[in-house]
C-alpha atoms as a PDB file:
ATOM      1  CA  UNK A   1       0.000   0.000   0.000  1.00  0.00           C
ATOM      2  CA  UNK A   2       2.809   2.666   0.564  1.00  0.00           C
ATOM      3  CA  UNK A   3       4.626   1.881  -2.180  1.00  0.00           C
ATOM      4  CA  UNK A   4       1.500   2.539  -4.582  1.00  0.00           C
ATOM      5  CA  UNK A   5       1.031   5.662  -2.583  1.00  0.00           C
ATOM      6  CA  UNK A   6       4.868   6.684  -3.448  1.00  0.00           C
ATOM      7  CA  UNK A   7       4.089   5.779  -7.018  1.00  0.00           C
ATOM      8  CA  UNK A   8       1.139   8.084  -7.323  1.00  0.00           C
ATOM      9  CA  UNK A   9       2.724  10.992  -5.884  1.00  0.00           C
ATOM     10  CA  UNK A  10       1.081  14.152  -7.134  1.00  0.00           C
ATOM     11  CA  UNK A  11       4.080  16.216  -5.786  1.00  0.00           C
ATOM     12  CA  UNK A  12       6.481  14.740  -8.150  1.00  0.00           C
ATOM     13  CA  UNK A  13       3.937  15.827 -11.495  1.00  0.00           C
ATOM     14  CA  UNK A  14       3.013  19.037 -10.468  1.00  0.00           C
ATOM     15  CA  UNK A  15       2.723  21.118 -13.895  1.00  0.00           C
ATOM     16  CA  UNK A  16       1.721  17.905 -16.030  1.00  0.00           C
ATOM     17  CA  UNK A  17      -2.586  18.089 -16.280  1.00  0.00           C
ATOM     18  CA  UNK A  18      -2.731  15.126 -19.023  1.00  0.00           C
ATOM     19  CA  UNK A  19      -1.283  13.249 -21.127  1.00  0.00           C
ATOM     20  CA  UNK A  20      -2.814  10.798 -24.116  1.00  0.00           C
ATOM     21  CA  UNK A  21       0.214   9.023 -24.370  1.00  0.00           C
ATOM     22  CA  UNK A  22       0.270   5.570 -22.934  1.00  0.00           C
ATOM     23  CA  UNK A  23       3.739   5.376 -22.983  1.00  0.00           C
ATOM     24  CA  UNK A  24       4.511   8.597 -20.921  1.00  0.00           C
ATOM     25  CA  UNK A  25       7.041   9.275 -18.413  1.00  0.00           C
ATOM     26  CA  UNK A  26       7.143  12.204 -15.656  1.00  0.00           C
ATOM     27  CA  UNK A  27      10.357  13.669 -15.832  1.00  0.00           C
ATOM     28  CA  UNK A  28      11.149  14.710 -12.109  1.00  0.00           C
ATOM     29  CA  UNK A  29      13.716  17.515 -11.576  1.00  0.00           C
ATOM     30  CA  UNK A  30      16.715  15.581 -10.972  1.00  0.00           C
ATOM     31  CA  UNK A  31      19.227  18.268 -11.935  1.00  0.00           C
ATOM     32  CA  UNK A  32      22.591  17.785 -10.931  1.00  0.00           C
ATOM     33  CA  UNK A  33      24.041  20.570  -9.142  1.00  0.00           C
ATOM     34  CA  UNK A  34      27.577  21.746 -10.305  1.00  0.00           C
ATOM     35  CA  UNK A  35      30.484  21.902  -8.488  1.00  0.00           C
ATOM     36  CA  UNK A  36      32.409  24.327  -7.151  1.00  0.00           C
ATOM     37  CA  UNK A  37      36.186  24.856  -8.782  1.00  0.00           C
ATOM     38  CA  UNK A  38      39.294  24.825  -6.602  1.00  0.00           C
ATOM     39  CA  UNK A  39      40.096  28.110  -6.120  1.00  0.00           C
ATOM     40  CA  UNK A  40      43.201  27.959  -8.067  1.00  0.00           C
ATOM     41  CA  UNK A  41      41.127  26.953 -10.892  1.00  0.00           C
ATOM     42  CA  UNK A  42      38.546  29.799 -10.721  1.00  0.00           C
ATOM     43  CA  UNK A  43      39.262  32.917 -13.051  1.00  0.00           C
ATOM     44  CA  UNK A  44      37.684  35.334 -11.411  1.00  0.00           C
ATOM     45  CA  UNK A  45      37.379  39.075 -12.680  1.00  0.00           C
ATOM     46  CA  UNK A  46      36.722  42.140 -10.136  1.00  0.00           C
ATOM     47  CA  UNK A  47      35.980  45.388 -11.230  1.00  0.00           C
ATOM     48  CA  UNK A  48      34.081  48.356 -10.442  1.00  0.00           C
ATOM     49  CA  UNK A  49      30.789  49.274 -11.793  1.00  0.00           C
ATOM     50  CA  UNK A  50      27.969  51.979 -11.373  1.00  0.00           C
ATOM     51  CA  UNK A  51      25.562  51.180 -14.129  1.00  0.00           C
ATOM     52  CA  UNK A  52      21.559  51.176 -13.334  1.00  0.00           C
ATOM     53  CA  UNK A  53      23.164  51.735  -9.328  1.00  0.00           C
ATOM     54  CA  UNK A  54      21.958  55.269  -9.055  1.00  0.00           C
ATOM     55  CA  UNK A  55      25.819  56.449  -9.560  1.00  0.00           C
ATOM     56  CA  UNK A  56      26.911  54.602  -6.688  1.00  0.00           C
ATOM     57  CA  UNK A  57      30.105  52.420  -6.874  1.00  0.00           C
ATOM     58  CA  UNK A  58      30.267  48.942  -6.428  1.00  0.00           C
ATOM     59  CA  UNK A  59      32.691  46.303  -6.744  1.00  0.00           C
ATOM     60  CA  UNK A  60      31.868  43.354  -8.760  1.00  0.00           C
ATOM     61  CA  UNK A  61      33.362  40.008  -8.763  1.00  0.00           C
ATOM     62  CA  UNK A  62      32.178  37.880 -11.801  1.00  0.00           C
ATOM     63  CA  UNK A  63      33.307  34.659 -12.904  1.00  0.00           C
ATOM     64  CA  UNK A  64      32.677  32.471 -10.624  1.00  0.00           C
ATOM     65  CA  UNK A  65      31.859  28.528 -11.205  1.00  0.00           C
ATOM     66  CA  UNK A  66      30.038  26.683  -8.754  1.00  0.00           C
ATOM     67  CA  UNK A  67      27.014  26.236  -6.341  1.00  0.00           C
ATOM     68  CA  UNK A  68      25.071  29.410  -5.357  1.00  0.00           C
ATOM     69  CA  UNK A  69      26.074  28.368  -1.552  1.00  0.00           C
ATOM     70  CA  UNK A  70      29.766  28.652  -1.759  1.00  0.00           C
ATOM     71  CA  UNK A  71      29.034  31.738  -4.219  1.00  0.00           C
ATOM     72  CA  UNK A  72      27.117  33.316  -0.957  1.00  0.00           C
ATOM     73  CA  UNK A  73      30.196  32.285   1.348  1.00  0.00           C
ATOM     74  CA  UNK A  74      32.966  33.812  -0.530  1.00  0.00           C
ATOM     75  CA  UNK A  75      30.221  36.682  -0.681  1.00  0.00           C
ATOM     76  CA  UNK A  76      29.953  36.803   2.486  1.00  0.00           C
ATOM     77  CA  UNK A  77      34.014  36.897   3.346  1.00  0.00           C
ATOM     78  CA  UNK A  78      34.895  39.501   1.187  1.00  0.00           C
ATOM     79  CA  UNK A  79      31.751  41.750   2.567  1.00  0.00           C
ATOM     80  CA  UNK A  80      32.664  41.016   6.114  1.00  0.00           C
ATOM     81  CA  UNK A  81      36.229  42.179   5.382  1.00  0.00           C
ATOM     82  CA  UNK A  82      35.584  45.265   3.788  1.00  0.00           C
ATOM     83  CA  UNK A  83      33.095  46.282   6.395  1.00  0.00           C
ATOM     84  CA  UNK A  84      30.157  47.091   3.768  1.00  0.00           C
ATOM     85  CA  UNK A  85      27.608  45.092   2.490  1.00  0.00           C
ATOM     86  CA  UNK A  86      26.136  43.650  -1.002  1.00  0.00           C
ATOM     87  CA  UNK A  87      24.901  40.637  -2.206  1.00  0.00           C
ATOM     88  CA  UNK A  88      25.983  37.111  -4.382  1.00  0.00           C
ATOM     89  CA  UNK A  89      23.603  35.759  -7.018  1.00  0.00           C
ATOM     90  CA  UNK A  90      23.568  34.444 -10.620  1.00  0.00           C
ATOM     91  CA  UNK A  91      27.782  34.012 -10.469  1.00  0.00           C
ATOM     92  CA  UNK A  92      28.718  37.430  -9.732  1.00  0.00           C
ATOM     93  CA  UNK A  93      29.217  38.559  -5.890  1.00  0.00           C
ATOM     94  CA  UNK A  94      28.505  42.636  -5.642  1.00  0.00           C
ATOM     95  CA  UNK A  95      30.421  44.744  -3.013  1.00  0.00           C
ATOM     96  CA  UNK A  96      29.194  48.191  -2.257  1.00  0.00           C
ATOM     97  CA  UNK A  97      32.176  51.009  -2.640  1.00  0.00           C
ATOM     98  CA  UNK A  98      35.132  50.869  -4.337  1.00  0.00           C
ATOM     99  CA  UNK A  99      37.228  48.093  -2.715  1.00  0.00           C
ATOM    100  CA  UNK A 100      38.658  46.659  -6.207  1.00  0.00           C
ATOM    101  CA  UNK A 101      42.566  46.297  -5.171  1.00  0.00           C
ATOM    102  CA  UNK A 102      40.911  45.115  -1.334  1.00  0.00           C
ATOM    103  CA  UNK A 103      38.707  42.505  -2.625  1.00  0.00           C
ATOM    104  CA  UNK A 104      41.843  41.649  -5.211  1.00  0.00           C
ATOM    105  CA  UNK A 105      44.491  41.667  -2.259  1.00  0.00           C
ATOM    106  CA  UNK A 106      41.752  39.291  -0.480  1.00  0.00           C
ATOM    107  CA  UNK A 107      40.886  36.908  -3.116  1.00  0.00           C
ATOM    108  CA  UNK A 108      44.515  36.181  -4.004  1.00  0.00           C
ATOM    109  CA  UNK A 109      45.418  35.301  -0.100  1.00  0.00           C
ATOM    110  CA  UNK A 110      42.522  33.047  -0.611  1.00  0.00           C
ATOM    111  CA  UNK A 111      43.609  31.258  -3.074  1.00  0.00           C
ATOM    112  CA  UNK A 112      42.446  32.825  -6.259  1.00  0.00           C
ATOM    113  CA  UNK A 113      45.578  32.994  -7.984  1.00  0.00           C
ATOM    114  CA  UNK A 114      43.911  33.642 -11.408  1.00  0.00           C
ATOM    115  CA  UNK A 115      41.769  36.966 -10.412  1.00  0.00           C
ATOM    116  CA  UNK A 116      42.361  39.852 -12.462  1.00  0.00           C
ATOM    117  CA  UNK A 117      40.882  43.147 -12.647  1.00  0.00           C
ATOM    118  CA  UNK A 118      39.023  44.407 -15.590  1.00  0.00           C
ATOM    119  CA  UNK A 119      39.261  48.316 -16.074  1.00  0.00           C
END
């Protein structure tokens, strides 16, 4: 009896309302989630921005390859060691002010060997 119940799970075919096809198969969401490069792999590029910001300066750090959780945590270091705050999404990590040659001191110690700055 459970196992039918696991079978029929309505959770698992959400967006499908019907199918004529006798022969059809839900496709679940299995996506595989990427890794994250070694550091000493990642080629990271930091420079400073202040398009659509209102003219305010930011640093940006773009390039990065991996999961959005270790993209939040290096985030999160280089914000907590230039004092200000920002945000990481979609593989670029945002730094309010102009801390380019900081963030590019900081990512190097790290272990970023390839970062470079870009203007």
């Amino acid at each position: 009896m459970a196992k039918k119940a696991k079978e029929n799970d309505w959770k698992d075919r959400l967006n499908v309302v019907y199918s004529t096809n006798p022969d059809f198969k839900y496709e679940l969401d299995d996506e595989e989630e990427q890794t994250t490069l070694q550091p000493s792999q990642q080629r990271l590029r930091v420079q400073l921005d202040r398009k659509n910001r209102g003219g305010k300066v930011v640093t940006l750090v773009t390039g990065f390859i991996g999961t959005e959780d270790d993209l939040k945590e290096l985030g999160k270091f280089l914000k907590s060691k230039c004092g200000v705050g920002g945000s990481a999404k979609d593989g670029e990590i945002i730094v309010q002010g102009d801390f380019k040659q900081k963030v590019l001191e900081l990512l190097k110690k790290e272990g970023y060997t390839q970062t470079k700055t870009v203007g």
